[in-house]
PDB file of N, CA and C in Angstrom:
ATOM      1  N   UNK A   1      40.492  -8.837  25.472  1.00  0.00           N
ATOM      2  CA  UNK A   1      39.550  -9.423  24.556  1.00  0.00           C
ATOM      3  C   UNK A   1      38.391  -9.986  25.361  1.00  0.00           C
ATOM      4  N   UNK A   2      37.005  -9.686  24.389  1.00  0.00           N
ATOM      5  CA  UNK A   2      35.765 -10.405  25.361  1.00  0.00           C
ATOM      6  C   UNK A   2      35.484 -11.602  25.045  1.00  0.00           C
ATOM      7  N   UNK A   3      35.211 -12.144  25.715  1.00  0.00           N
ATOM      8  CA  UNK A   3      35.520 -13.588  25.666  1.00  0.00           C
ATOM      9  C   UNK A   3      33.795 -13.343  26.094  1.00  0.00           C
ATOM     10  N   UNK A   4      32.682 -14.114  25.071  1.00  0.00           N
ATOM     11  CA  UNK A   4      31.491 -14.750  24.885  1.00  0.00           C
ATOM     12  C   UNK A   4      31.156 -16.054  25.205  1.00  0.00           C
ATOM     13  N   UNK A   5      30.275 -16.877  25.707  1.00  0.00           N
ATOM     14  CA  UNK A   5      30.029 -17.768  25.885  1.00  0.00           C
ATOM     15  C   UNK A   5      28.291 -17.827  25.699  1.00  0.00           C
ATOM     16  N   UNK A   6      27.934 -18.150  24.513  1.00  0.00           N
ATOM     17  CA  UNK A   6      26.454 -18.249  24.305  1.00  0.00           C
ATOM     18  C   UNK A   6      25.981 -19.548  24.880  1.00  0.00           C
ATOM     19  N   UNK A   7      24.950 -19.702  25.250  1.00  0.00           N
ATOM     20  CA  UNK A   7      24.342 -20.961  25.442  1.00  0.00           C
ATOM     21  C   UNK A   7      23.228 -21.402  24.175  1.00  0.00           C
ATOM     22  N   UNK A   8      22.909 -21.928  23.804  1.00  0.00           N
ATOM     23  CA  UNK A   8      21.872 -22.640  22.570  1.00  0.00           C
ATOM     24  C   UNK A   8      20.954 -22.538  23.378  1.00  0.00           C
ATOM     25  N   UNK A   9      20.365 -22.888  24.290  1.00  0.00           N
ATOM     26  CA  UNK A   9      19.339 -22.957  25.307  1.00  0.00           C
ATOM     27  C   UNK A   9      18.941 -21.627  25.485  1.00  0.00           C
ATOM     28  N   UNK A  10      19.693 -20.766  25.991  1.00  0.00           N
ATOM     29  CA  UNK A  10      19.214 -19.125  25.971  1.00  0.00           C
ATOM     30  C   UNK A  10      19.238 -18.170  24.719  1.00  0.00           C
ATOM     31  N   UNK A  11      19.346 -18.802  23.852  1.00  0.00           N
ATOM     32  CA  UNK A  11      18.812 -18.159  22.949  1.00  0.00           C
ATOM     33  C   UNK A  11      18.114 -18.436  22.238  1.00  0.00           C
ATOM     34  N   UNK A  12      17.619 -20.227  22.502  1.00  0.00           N
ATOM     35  CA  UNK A  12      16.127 -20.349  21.440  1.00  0.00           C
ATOM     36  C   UNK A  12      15.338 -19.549  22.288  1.00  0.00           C
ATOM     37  N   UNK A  13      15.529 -19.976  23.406  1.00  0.00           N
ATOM     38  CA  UNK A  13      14.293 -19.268  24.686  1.00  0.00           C
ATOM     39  C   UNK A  13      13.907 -17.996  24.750  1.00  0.00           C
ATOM     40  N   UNK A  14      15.105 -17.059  24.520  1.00  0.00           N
ATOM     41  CA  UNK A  14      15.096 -15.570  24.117  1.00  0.00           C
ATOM     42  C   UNK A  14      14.164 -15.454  22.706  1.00  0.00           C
ATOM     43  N   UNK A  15      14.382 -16.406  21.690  1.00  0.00           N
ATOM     44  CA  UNK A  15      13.848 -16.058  20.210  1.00  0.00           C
ATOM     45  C   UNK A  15      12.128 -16.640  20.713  1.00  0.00           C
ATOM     46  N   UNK A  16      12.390 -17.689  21.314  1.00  0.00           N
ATOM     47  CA  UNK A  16      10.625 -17.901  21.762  1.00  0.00           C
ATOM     48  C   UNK A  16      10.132 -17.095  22.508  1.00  0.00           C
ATOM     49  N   UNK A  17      10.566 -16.394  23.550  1.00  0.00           N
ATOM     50  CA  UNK A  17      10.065 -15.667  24.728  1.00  0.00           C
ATOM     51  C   UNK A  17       9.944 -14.251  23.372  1.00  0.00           C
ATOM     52  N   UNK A  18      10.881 -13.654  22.646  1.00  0.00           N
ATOM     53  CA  UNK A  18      10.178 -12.375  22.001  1.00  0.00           C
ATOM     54  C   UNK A  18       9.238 -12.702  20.603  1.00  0.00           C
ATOM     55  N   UNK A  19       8.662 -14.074  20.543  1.00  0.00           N
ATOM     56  CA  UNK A  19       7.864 -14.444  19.258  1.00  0.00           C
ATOM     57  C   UNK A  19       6.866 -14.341  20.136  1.00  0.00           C
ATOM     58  N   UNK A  20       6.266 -15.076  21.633  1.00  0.00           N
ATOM     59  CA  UNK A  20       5.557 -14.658  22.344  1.00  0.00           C
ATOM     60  C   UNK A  20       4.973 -13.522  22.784  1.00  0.00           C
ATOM     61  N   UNK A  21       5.809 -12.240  22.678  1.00  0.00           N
ATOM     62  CA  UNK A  21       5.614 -11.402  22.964  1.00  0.00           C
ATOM     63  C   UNK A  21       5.306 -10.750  21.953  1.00  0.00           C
ATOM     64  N   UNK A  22       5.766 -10.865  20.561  1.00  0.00           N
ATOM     65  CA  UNK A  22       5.080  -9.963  19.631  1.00  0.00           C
ATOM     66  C   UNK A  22       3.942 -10.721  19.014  1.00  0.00           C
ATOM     67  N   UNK A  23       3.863 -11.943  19.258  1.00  0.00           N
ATOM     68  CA  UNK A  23       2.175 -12.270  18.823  1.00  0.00           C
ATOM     69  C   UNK A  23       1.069 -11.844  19.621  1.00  0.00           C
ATOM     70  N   UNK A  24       1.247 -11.674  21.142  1.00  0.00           N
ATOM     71  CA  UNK A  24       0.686 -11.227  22.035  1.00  0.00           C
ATOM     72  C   UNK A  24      -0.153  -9.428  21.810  1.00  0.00           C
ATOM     73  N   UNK A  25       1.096  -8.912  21.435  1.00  0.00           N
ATOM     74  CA  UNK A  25       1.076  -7.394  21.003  1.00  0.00           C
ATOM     75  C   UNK A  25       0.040  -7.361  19.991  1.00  0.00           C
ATOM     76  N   UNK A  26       0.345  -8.266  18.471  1.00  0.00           N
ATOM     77  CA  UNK A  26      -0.501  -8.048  17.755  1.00  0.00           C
ATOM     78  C   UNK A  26      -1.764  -8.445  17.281  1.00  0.00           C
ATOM     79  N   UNK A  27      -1.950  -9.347  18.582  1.00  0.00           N
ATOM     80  CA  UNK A  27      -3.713 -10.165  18.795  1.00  0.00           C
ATOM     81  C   UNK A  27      -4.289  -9.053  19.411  1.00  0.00           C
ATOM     82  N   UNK A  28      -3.631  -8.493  20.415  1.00  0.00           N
ATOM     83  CA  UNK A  28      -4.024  -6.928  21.243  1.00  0.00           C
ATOM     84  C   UNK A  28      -4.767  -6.152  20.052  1.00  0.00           C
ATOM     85  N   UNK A  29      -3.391  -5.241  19.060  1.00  0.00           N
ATOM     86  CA  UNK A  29      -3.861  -4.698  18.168  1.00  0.00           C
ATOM     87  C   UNK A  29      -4.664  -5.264  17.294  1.00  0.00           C
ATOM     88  N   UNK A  30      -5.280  -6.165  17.057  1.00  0.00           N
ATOM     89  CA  UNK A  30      -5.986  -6.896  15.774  1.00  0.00           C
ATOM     90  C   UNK A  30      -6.974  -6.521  16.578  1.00  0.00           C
ATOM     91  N   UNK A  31      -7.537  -6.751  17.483  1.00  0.00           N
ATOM     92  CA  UNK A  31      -8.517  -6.742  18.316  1.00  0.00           C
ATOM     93  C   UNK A  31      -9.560  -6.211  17.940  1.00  0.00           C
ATOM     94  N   UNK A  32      -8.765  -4.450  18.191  1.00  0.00           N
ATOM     95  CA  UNK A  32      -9.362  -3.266  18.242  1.00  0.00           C
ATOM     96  C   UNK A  32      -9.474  -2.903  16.654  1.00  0.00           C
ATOM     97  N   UNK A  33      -8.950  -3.448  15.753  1.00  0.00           N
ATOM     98  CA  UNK A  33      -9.318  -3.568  14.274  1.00  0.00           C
ATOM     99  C   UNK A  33     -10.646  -3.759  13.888  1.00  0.00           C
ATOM    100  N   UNK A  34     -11.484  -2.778  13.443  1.00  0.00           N
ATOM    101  CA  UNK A  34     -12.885  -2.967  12.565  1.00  0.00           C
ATOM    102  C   UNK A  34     -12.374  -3.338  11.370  1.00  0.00           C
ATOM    103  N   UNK A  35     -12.806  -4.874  10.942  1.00  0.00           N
ATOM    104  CA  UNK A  35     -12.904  -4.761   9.447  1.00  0.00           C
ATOM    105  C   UNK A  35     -14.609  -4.957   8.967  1.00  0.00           C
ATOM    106  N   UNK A  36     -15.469  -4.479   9.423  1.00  0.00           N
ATOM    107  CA  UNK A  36     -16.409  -3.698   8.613  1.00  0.00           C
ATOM    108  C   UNK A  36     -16.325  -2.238   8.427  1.00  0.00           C
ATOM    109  N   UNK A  37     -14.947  -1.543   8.706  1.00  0.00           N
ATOM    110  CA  UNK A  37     -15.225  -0.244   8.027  1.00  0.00           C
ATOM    111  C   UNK A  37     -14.564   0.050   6.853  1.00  0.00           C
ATOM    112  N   UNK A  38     -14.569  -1.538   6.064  1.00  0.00           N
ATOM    113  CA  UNK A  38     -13.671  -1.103   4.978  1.00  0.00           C
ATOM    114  C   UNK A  38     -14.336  -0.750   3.866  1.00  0.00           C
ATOM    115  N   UNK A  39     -13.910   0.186   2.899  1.00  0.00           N
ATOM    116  CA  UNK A  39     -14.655   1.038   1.373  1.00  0.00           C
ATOM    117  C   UNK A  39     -14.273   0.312   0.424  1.00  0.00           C
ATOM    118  N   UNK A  40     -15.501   0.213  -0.430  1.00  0.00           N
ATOM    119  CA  UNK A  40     -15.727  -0.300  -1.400  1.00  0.00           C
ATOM    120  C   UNK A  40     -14.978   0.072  -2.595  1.00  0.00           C
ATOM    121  N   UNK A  41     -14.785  -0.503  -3.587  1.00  0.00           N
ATOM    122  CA  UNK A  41     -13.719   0.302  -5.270  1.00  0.00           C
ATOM    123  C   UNK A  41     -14.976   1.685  -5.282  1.00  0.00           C
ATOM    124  N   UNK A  42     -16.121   1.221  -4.934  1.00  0.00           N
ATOM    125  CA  UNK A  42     -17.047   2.059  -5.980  1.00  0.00           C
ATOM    126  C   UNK A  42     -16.598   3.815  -5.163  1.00  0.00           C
ATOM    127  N   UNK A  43     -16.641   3.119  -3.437  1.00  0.00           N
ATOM    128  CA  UNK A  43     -16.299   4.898  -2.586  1.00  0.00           C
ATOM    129  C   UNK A  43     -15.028   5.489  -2.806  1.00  0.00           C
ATOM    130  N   UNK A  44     -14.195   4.474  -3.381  1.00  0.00           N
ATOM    131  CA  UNK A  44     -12.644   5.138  -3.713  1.00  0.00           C
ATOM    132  C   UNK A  44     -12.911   5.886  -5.074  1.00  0.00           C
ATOM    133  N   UNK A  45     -13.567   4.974  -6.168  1.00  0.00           N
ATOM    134  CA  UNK A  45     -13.504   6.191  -7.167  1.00  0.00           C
ATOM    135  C   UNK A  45     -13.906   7.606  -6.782  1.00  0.00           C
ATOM    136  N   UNK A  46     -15.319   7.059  -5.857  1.00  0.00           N
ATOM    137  CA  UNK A  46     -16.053   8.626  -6.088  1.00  0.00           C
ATOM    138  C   UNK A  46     -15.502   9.491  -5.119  1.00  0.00           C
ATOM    139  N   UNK A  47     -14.729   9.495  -3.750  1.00  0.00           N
ATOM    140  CA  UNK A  47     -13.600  10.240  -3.329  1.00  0.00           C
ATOM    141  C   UNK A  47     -12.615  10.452  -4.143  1.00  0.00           C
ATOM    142  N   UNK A  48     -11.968   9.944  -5.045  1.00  0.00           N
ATOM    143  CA  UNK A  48     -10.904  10.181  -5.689  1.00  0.00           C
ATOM    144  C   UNK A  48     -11.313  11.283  -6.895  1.00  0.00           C
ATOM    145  N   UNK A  49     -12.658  11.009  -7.200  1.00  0.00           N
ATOM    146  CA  UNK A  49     -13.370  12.396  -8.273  1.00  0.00           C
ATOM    147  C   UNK A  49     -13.627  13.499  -7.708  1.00  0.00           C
ATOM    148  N   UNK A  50     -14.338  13.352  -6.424  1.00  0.00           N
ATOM    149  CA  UNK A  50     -14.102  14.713  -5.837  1.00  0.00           C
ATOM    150  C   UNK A  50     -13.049  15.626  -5.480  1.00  0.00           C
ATOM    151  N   UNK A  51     -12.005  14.451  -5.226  1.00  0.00           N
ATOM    152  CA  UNK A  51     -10.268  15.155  -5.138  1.00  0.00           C
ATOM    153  C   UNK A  51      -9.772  15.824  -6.432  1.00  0.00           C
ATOM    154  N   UNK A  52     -10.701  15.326  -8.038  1.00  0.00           N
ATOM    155  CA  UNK A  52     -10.241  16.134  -9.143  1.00  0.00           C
ATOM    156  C   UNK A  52      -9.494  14.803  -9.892  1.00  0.00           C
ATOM    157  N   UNK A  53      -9.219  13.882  -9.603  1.00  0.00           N
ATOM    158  CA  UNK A  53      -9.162  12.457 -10.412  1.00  0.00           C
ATOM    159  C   UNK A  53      -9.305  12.505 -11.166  1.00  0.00           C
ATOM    160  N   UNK A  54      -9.165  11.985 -12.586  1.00  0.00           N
ATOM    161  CA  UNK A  54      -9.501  11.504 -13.385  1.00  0.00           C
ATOM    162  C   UNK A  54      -9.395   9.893 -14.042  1.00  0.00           C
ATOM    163  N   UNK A  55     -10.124   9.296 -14.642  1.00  0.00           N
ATOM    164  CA  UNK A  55      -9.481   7.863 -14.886  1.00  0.00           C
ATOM    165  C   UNK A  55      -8.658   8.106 -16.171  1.00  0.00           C
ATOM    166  N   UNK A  56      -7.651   7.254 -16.328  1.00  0.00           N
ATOM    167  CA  UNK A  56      -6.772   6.769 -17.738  1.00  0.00           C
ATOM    168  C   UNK A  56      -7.300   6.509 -18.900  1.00  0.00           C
ATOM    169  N   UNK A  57      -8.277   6.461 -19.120  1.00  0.00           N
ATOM    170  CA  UNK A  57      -8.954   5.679 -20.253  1.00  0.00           C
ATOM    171  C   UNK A  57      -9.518   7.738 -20.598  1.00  0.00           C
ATOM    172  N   UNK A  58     -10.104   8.660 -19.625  1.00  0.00           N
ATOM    173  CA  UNK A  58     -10.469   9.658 -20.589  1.00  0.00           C
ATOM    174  C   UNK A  58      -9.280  10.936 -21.157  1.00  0.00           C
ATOM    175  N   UNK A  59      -8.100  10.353 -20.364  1.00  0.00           N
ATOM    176  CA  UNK A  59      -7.038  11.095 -20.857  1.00  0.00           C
ATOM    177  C   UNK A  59      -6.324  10.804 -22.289  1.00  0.00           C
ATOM    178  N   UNK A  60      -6.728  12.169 -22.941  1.00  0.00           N
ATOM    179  CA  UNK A  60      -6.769  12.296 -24.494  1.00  0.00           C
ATOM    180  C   UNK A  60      -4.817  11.147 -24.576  1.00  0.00           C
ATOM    181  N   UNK A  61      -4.421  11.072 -25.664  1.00  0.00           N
ATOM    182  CA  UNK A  61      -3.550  10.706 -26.637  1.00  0.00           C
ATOM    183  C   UNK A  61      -2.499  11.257 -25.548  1.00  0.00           C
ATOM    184  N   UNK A  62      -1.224  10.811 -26.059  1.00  0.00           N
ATOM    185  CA  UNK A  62      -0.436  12.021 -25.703  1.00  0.00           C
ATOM    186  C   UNK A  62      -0.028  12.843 -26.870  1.00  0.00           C
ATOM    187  N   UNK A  63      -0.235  12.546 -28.450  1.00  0.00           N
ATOM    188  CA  UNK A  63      -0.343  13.691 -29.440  1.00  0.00           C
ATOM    189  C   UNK A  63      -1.047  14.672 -29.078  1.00  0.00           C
ATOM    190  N   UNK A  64      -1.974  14.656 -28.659  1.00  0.00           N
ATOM    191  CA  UNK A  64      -3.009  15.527 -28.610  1.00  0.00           C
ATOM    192  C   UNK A  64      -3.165  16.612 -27.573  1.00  0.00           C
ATOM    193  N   UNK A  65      -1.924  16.251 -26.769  1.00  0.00           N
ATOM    194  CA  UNK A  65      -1.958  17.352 -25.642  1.00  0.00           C
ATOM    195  C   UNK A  65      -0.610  18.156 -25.593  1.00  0.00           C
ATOM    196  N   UNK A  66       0.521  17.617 -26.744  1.00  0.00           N
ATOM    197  CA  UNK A  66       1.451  18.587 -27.027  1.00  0.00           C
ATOM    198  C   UNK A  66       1.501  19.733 -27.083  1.00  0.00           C
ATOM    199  N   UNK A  67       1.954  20.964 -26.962  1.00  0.00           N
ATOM    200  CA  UNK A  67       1.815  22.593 -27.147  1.00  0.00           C
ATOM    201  C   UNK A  67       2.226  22.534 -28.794  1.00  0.00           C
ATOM    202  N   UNK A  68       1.546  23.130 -29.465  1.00  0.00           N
ATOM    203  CA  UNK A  68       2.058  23.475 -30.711  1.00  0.00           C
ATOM    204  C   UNK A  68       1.655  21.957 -31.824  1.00  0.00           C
ATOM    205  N   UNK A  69       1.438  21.016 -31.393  1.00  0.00           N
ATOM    206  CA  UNK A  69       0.615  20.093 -31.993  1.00  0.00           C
ATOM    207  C   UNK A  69      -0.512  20.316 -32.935  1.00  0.00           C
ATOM    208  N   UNK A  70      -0.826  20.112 -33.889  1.00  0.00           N
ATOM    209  CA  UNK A  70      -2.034  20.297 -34.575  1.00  0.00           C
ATOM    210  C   UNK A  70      -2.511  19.318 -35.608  1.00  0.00           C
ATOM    211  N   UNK A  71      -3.686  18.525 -34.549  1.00  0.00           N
ATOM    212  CA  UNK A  71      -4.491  17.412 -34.735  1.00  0.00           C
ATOM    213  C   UNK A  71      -5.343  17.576 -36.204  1.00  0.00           C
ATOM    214  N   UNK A  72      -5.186  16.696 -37.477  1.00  0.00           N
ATOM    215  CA  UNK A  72      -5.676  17.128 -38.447  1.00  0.00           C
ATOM    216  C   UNK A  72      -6.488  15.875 -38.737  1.00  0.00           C
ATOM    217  N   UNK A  73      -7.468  15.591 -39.572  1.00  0.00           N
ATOM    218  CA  UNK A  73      -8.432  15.275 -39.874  1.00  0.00           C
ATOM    219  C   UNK A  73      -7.752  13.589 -40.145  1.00  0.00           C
ATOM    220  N   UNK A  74      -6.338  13.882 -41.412  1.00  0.00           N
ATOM    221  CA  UNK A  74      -6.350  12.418 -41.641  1.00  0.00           C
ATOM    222  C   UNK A  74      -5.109  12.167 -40.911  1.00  0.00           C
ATOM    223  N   UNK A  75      -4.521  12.534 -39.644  1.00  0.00           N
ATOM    224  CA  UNK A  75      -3.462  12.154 -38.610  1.00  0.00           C
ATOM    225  C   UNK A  75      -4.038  11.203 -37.882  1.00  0.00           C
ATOM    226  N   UNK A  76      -4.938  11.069 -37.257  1.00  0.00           N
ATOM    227  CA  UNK A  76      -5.804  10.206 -36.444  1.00  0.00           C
ATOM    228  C   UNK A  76      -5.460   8.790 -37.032  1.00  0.00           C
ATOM    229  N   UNK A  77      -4.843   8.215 -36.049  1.00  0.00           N
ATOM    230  CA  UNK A  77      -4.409   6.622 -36.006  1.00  0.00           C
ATOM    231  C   UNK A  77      -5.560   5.735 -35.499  1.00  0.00           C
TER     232      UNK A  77
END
């Protein structure tokens, strides 16, 4: 049987020594982060229209796009 013996001391030090080290890492990476190249709602729509998008609001009913459905004058809710 293995017989463990932790110390309290070496392992806050271990949990501080790798909090050190990953804040370190990600001040590095933040660094090299542009945040002026971020896009506006307005460039996401209009990439997302050129991809063939559409918004929710012009997509008909869902009556209205059934196969075999037939939209009549006084059905319209």
């Amino acid at each position: 049987m293995i017989n463990f013996n932790f110390n309290i001391k070496s392992i806050v030090l271990g949990i501080g020594i790798g909090i050190i080290i990953t804040s370190l890492i990600s001040i590095i990476y933040l660094a090299g982060n542009d945040t002026k190249n971020t896009i506006t709602n307005e460039e996401i729509i209009s990439r997302a229209a050129k991809l063939g998008m559409v918004k929710s609001s012009s997509i008909p009913e869902i009556k209205k796009v059934l196969p075999g459905y037939d939209l009549k004058e006084g059905d319209k809710e």
